[in-house]
N, C-alpha and C. Protein backbone atom coordinates (compact mmCIF):
# COMPACT_ATOMS: atom_id res chain seq x y z
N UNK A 1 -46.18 -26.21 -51.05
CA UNK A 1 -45.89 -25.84 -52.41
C UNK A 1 -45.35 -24.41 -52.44
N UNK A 2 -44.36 -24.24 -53.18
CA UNK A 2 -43.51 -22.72 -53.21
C UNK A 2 -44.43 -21.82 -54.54
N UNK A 3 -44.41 -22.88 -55.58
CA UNK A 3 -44.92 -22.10 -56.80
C UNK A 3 -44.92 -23.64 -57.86
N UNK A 4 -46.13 -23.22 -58.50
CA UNK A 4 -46.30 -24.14 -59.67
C UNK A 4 -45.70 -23.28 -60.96
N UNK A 5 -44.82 -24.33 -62.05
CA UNK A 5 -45.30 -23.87 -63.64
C UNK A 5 -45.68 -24.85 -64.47
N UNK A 6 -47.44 -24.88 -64.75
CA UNK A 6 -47.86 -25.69 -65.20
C UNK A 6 -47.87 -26.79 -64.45
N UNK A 7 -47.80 -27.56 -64.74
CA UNK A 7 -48.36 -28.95 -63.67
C UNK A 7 -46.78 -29.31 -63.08
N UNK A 8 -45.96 -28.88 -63.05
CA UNK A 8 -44.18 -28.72 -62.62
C UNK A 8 -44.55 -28.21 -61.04
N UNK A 9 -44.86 -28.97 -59.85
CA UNK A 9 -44.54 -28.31 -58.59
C UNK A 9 -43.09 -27.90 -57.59
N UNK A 10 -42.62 -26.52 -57.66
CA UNK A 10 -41.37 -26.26 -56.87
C UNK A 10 -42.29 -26.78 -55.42
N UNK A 11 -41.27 -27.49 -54.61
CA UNK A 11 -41.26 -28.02 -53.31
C UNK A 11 -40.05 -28.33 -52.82
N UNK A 12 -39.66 -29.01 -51.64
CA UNK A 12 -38.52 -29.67 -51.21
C UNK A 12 -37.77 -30.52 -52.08
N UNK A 13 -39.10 -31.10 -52.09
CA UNK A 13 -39.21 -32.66 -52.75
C UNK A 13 -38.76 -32.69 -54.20
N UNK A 14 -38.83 -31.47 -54.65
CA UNK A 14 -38.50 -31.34 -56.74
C UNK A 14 -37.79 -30.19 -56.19
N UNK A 15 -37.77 -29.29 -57.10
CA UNK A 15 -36.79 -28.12 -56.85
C UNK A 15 -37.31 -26.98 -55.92
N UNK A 16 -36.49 -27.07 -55.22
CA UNK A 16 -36.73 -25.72 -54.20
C UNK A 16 -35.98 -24.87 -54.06
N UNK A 17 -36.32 -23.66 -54.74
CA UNK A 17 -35.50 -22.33 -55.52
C UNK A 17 -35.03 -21.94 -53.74
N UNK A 18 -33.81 -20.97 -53.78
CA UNK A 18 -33.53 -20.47 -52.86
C UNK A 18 -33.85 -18.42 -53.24
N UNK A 19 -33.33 -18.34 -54.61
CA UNK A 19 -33.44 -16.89 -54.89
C UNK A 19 -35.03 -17.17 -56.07
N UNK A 20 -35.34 -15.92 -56.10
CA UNK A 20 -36.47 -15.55 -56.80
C UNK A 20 -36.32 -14.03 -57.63
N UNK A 21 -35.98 -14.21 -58.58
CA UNK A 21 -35.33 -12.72 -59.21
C UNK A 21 -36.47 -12.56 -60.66
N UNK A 22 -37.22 -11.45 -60.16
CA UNK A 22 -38.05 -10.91 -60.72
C UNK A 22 -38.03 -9.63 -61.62
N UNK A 23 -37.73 -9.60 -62.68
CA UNK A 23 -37.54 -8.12 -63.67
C UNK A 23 -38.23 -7.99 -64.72
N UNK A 24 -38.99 -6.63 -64.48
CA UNK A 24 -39.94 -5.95 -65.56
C UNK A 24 -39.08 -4.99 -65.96
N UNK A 25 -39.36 -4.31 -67.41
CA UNK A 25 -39.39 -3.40 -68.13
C UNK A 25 -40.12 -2.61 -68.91
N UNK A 26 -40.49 -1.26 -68.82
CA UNK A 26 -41.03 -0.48 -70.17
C UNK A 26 -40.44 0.53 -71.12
N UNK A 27 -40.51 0.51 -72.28
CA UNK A 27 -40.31 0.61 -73.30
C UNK A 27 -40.74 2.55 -73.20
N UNK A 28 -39.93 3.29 -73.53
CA UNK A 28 -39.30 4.60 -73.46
C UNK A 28 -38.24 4.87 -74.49
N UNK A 29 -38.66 5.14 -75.59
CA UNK A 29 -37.82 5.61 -76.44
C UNK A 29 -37.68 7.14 -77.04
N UNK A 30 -36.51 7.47 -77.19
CA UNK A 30 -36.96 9.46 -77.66
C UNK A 30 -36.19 9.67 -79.00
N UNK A 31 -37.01 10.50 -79.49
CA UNK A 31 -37.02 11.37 -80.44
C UNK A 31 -35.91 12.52 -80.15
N UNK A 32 -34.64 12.78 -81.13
CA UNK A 32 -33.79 13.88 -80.63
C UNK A 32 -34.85 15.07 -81.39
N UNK A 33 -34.68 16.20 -80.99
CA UNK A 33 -35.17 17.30 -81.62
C UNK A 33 -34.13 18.72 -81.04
N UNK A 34 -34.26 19.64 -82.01
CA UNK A 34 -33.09 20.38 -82.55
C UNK A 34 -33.25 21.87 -81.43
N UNK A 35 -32.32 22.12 -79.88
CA UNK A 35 -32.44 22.79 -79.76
C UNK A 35 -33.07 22.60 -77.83
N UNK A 36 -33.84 21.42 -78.28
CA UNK A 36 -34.19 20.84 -76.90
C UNK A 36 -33.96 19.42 -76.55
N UNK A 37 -34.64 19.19 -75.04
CA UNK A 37 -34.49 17.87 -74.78
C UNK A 37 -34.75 17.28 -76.09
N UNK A 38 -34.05 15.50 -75.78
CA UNK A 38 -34.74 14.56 -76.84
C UNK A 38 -36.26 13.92 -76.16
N UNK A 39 -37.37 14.11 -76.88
CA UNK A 39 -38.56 13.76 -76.58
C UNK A 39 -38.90 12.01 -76.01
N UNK A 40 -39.52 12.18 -75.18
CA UNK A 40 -39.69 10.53 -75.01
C UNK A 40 -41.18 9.91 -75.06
N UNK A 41 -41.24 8.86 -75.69
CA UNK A 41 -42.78 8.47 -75.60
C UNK A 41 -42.97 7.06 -74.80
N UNK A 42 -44.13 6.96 -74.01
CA UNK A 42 -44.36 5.53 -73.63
C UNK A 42 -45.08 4.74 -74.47
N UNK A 43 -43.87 3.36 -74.96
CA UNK A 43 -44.71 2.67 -75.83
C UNK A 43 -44.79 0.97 -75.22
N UNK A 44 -45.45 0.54 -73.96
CA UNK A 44 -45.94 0.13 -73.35
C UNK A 44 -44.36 -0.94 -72.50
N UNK A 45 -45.20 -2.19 -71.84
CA UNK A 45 -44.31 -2.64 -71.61
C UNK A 45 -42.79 -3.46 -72.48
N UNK A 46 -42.06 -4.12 -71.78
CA UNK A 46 -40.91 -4.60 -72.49
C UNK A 46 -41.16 -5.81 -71.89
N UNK A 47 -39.73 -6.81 -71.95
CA UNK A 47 -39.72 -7.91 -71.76
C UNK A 47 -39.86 -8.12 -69.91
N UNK A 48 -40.46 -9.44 -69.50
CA UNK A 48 -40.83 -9.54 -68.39
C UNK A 48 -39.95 -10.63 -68.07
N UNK A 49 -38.96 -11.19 -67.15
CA UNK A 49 -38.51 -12.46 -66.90
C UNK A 49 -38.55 -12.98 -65.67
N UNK A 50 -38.19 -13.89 -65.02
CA UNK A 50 -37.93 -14.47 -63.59
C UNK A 50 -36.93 -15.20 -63.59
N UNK A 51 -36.22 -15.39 -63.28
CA UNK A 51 -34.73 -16.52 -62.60
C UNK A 51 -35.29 -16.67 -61.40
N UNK A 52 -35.49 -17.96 -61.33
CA UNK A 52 -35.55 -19.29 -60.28
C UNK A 52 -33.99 -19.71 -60.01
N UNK A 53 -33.00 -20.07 -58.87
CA UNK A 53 -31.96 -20.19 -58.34
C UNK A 53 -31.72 -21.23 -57.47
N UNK A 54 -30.88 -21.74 -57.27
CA UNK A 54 -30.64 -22.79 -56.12
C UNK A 54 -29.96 -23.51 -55.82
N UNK A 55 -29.73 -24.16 -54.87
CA UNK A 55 -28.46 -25.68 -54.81
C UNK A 55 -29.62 -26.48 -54.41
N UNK A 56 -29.29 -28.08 -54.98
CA UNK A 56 -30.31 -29.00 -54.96
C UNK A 56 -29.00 -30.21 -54.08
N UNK A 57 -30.00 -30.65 -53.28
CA UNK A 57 -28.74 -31.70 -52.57
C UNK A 57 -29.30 -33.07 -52.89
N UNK A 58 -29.42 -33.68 -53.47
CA UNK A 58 -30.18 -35.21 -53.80
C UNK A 58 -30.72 -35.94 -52.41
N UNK A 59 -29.58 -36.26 -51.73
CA UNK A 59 -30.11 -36.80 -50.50
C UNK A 59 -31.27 -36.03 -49.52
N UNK A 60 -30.86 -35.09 -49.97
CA UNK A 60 -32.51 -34.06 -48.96
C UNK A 60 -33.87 -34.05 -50.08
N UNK A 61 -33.09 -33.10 -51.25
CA UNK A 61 -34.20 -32.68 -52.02
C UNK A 61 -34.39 -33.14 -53.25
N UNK A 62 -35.18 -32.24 -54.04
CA UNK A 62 -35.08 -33.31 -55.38
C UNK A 62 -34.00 -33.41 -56.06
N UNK A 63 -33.46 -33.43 -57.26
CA UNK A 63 -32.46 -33.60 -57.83
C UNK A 63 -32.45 -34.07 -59.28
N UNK A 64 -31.69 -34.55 -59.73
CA UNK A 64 -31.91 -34.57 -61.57
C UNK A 64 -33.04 -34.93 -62.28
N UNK A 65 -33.99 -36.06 -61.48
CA UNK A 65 -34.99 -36.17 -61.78
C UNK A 65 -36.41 -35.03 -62.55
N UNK A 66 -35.82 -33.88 -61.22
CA UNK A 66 -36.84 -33.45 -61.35
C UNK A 66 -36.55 -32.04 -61.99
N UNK A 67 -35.44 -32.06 -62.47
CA UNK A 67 -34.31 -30.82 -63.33
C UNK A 67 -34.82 -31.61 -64.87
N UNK A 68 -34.91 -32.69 -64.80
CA UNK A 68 -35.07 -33.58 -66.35
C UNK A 68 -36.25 -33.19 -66.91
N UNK A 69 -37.44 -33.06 -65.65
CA UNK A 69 -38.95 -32.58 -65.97
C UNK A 69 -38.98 -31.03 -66.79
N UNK A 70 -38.17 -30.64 -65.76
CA UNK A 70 -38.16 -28.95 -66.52
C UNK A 70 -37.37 -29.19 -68.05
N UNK A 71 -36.89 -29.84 -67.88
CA UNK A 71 -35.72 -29.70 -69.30
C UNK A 71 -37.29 -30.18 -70.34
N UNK A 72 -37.64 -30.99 -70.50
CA UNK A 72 -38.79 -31.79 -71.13
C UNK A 72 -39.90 -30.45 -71.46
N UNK A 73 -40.32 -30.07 -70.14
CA UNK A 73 -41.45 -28.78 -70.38
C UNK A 73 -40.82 -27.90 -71.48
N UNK A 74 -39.20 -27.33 -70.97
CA UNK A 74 -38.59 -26.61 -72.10
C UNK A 74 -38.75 -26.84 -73.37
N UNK A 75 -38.42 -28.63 -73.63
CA UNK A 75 -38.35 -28.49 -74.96
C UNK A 75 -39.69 -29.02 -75.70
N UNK A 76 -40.55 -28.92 -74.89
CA UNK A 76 -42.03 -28.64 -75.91
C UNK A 76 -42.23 -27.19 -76.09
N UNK A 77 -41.52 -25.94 -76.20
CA UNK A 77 -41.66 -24.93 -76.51
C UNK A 77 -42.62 -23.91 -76.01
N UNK A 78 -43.61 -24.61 -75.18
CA UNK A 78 -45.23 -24.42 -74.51
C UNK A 78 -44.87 -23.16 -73.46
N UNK A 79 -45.60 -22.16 -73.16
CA UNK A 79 -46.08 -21.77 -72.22
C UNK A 79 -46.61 -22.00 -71.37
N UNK A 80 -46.40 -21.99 -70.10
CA UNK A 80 -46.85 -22.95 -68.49
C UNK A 80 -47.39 -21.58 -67.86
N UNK A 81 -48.59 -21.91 -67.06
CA UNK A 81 -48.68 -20.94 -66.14
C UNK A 81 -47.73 -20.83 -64.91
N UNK A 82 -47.64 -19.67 -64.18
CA UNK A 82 -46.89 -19.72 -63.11
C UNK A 82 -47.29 -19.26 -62.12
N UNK A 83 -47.83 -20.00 -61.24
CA UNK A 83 -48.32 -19.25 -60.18
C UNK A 83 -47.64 -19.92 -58.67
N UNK A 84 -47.48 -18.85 -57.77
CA UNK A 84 -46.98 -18.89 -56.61
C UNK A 84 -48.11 -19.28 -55.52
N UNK A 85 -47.29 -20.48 -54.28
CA UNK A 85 -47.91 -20.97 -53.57
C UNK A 85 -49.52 -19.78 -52.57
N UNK A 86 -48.71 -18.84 -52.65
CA UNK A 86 -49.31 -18.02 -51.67
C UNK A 86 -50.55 -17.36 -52.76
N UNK A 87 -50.73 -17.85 -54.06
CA UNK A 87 -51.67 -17.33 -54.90
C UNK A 87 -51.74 -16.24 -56.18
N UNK A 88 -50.67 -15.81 -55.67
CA UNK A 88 -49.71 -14.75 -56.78
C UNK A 88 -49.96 -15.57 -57.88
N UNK A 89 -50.45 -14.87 -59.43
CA UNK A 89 -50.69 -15.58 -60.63
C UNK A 89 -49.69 -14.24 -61.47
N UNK A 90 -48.79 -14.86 -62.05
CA UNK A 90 -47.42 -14.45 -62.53
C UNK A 90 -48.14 -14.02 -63.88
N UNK A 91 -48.60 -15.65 -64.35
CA UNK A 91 -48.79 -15.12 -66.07
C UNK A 91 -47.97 -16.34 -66.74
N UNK A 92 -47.66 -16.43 -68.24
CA UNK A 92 -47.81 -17.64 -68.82
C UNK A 92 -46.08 -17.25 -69.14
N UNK A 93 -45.23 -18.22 -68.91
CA UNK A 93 -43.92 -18.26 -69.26
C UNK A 93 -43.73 -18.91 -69.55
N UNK A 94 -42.26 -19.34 -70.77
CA UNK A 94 -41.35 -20.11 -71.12
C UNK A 94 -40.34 -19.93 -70.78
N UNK A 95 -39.96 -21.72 -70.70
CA UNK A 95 -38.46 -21.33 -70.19
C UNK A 95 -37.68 -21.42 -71.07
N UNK A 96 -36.51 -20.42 -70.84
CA UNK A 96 -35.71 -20.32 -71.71
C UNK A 96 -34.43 -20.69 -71.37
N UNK A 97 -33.68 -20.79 -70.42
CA UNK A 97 -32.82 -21.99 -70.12
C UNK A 97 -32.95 -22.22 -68.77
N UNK A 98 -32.05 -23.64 -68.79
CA UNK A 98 -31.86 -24.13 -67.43
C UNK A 98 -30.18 -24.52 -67.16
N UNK A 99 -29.78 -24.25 -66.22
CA UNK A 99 -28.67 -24.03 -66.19
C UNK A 99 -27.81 -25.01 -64.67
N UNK A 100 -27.51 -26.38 -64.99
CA UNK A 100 -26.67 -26.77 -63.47
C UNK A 100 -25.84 -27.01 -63.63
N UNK A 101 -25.07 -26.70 -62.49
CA UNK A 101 -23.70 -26.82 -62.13
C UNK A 101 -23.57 -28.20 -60.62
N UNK A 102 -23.01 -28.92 -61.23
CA UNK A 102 -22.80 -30.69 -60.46
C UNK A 102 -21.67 -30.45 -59.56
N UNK A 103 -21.11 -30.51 -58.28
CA UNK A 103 -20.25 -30.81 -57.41
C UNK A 103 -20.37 -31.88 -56.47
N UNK A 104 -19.09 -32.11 -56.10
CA UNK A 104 -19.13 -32.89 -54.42
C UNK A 104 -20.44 -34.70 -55.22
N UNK A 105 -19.06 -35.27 -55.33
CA UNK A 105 -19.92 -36.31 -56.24
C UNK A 105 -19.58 -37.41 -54.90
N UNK A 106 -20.44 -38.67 -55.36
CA UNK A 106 -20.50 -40.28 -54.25
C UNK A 106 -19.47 -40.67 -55.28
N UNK A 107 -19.10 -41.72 -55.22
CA UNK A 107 -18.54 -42.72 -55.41
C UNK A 107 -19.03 -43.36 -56.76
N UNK A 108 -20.33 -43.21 -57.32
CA UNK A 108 -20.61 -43.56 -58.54
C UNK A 108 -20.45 -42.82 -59.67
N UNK A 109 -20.62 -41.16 -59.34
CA UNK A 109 -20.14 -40.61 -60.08
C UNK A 109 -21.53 -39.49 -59.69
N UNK A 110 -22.91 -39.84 -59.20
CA UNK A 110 -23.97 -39.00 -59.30
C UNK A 110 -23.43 -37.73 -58.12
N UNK A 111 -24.00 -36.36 -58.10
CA UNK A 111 -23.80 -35.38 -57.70
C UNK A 111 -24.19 -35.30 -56.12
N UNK A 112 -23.68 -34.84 -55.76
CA UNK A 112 -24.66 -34.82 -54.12
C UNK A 112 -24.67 -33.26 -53.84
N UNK A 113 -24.56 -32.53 -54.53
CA UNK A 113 -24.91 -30.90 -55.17
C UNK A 113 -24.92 -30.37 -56.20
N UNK A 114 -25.89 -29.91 -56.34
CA UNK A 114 -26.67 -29.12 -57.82
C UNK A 114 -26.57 -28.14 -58.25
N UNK A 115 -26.25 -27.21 -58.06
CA UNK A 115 -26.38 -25.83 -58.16
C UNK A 115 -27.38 -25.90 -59.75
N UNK A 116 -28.56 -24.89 -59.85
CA UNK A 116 -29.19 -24.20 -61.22
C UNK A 116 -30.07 -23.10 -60.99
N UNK A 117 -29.96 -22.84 -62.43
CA UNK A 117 -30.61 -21.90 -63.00
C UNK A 117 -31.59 -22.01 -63.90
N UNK A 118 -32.99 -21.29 -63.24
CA UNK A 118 -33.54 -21.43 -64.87
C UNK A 118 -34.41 -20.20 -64.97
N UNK A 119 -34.64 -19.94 -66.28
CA UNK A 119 -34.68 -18.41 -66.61
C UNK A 119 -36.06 -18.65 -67.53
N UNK A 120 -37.20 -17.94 -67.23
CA UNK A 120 -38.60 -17.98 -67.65
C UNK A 120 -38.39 -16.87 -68.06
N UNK A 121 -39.46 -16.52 -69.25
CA UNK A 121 -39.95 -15.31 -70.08
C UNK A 121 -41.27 -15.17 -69.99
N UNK A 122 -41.78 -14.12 -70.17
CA UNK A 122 -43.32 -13.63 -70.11
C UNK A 122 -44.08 -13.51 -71.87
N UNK A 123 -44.99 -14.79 -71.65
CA UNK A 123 -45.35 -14.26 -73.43
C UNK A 123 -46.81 -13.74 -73.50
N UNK A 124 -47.25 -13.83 -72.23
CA UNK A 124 -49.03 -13.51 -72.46
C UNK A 124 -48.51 -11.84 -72.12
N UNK A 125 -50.07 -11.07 -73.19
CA UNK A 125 -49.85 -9.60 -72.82
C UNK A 125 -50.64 -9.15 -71.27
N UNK A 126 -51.43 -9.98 -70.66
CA UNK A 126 -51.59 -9.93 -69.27
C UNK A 126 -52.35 -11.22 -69.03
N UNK A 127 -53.26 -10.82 -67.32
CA UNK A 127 -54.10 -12.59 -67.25
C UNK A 127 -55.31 -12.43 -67.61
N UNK A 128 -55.81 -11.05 -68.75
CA UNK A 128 -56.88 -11.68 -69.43
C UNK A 128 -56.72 -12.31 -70.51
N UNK A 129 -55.56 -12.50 -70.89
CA UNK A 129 -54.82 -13.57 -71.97
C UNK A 129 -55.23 -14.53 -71.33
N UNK A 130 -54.36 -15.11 -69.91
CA UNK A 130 -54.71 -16.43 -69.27
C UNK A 130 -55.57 -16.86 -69.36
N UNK A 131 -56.79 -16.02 -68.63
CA UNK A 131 -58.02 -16.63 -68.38
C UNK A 131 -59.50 -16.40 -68.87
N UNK A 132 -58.97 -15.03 -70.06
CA UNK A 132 -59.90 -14.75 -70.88
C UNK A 132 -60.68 -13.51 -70.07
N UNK A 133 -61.83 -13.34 -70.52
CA UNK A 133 -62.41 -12.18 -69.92
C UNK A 133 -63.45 -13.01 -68.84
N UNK A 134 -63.17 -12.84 -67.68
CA UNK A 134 -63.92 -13.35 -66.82
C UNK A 134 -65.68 -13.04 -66.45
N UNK A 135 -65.69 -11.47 -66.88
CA UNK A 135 -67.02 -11.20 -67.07
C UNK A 135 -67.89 -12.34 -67.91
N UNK A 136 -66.94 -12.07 -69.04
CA UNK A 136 -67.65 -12.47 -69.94
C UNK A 136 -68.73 -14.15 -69.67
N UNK A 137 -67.42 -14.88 -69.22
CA UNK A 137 -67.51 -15.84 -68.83
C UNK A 137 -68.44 -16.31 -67.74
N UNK A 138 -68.44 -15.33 -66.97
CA UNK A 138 -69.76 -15.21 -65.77
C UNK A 138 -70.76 -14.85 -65.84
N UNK A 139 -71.20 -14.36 -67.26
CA UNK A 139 -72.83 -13.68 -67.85
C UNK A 139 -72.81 -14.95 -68.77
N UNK A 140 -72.30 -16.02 -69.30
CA UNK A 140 -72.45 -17.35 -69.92
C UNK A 140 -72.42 -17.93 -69.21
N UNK A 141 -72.14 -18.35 -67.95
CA UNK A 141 -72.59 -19.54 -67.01
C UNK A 141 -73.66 -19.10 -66.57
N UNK A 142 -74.02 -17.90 -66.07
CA UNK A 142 -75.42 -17.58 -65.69
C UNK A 142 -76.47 -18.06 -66.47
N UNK A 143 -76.07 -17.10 -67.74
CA UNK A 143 -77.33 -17.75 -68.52
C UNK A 143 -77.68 -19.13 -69.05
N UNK A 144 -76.29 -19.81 -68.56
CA UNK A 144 -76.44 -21.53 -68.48
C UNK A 144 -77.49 -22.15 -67.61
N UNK A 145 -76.81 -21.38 -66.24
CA UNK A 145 -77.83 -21.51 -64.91
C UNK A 145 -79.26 -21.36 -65.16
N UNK A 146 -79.39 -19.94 -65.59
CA UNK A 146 -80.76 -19.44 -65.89
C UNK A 146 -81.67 -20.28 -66.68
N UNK A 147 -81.10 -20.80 -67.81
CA UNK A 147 -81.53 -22.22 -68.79
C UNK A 147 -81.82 -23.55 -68.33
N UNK A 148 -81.02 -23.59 -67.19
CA UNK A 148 -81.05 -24.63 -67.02
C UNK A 148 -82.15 -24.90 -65.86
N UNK A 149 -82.39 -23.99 -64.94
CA UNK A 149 -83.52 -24.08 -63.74
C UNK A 149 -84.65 -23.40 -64.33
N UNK A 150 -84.70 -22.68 -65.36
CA UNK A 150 -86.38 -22.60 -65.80
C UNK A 150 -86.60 -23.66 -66.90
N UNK A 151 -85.77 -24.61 -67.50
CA UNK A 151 -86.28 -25.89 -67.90
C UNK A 151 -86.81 -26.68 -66.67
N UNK A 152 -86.19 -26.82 -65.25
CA UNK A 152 -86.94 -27.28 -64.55
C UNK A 152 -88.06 -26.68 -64.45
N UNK A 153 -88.48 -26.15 -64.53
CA UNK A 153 -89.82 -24.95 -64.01
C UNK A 153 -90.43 -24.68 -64.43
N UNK A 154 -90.40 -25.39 -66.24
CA UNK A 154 -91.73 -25.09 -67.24
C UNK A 154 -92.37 -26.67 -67.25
């Protein structure tokens, strides 16, 4: 597995990105003032995106099938998590387009190269959006635990 979004697995077998283009931004705007620099303040981050890239060859890898899945996730409007094979947790994106380009066709007319694009956005403000506050969550299972083995024990 290269990277999941949402239950969508990149592999051989479905799409297997060749580029991975990753861009953050923060937000720096200034104030002119009369005489000196223009002032600048940090007012947190900006937009976050990823472009996923690739040529898809049908006979090897996946192919429209699995370009149709993403198109579908797109248009339920939803946020997918994204996380990378190696464990990397990205954060919750939408996609915002997908983009192929068809060459080098069989005889029926289907493609036997893919070329696409598809371009995710960042909408959670980090992964305690994702996953909530994990403390929190680990002093409520405890005291689940705790409830639950001194009912055995009275």
């Amino acid at each position: 597995m290269m990277m999941a979004l949402g239950m969508f697995v990149f592999m051989l077998q479905t799409v297997p990105y060749q580029e991975f283009q990753h861009q953050m931004a923060w937000r720096h705007p200034t104030n002119s003032r009369v005489g000196l620099r223009p002032q600048s303040q940090f007012l947190g981050p900006d937009d976050e995106t990823i472009t996923l890239s690739g040529v898809l060859l049908p006979a090897l890898t996946g192919g429209r099938i699995s370009l149709m899945a993403i198109q579908l996730m797109a248009e339920t409007g939803k946020a997918w998590s994204l996380i990378e094979g190696s464990g990397a947790i990205h954060g919750m994106f939408v996609i915002e387009s997908l983009s192929r380009t068809k060459t080098v066709f069989f005889a029926d007319g289907s493609a036997r190269r893919i070329e696409f694009t598809i371009m995710l956005k960042r909408t959670d403000e980090g992964l305690k959006d994702m996953f909530g506050d994990l403390s929190q969550q680990f002093e409520n299972l405890a005291e689940q635990v705790s409830d639950t083995v001194g009912g055995f024990l009275s």
